[in-house]
Protein backbone atom coordinates (compact mmCIF):
# COMPACT_ATOMS: atom_id res chain seq x y z
CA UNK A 1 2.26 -52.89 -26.84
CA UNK A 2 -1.05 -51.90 -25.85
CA UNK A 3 -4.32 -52.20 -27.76
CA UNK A 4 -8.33 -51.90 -26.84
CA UNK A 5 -10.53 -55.10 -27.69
CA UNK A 6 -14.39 -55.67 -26.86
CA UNK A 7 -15.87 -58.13 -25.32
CA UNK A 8 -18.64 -59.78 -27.04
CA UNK A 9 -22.14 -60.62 -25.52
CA UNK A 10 -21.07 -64.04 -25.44
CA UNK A 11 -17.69 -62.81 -23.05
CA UNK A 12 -15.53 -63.61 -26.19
CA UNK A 13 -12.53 -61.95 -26.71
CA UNK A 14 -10.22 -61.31 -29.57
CA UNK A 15 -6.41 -60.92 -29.37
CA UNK A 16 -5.12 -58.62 -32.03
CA UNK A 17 -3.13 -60.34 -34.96
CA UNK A 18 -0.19 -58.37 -34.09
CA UNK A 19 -0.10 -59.32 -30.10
CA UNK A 20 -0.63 -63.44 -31.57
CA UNK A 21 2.23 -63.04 -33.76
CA UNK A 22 4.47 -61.20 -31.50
CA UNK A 23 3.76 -63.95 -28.93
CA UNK A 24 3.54 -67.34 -31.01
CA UNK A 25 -0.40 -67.93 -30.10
CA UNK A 26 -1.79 -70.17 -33.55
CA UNK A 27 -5.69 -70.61 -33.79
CA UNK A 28 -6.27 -73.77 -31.28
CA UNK A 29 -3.37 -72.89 -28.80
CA UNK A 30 -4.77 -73.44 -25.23
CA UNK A 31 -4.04 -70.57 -22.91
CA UNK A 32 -4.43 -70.33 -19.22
CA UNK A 33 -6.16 -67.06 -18.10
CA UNK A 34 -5.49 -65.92 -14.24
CA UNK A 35 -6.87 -62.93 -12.23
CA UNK A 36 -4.65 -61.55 -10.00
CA UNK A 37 -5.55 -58.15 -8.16
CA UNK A 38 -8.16 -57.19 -10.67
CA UNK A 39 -6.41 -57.85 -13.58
CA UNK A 40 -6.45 -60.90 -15.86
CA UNK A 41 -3.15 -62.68 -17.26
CA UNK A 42 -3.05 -64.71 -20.48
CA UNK A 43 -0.13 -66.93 -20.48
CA UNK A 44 0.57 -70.31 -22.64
CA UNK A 45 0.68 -73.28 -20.58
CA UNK A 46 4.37 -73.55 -21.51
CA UNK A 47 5.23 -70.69 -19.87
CA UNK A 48 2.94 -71.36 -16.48
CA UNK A 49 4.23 -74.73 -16.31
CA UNK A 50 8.56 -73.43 -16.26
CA UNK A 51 7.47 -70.42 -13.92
CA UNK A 52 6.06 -73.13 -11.54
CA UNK A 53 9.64 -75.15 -11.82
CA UNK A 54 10.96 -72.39 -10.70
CA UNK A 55 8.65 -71.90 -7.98
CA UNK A 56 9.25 -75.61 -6.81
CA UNK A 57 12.64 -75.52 -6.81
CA UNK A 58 12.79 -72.60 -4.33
CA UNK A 59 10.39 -74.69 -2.12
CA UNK A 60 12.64 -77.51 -2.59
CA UNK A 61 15.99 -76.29 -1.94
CA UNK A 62 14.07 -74.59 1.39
CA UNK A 63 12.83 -78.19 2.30
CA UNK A 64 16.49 -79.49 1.60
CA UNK A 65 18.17 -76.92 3.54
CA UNK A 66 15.97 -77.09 6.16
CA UNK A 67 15.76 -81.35 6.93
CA UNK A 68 19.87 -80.64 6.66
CA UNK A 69 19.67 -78.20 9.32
CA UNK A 70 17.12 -80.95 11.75
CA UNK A 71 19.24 -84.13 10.66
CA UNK A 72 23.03 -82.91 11.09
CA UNK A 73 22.14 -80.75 14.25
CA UNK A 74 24.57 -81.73 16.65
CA UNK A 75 21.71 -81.44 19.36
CA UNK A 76 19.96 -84.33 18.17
CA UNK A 77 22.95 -86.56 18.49
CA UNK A 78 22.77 -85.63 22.55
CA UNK A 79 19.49 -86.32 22.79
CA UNK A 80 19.72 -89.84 20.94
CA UNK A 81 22.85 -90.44 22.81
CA UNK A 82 20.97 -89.57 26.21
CA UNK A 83 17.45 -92.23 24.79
CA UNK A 84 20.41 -94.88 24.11
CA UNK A 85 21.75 -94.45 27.43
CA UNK A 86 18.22 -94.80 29.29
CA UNK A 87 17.45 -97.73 27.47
């Protein structure tokens, strides 16, 4: 769906009654506006907020994999083994 909208002198915008009811927006909704490359985005905070989770959990499961990968490294265990042993 595409449609052309004016900004007002005051930078107001309008989002066509169609586009709010396709989308769920009610009068007094917040929305969060981004610019990316030139172009503004319009989402509701509901859907920012579960694209983020998503986002997290890819940094977490990283962070996971990678502190698995430094604690169970059998490399380690030498080089406690070798600080017990000069102790």
């Amino acid at each position: 769906m595409m449609q052309t909208i004016k900004v007002s002198d005051k930078g107001q915008i309008s989002i066509p009654n169609l586009m709010r009811q396709k989308l769920g927006i009610e009068r007094g909704d917040d929305l969060v506006l981004f610019e990316i490359g030139g172009k503004i985005l319009i989402e509701k905070p509901n859907i920012v907020s579960e694209k983020m989770k998503d986002d997290f959990k890819d940094i977490i499961n990283f962070s996971e994999q990678s502190l698995d990968e430094v604690w169970n490294n059998s490399e380690d265990e030498i080089w406690n083994q070798y600080l017990k042993n000069a102790n």
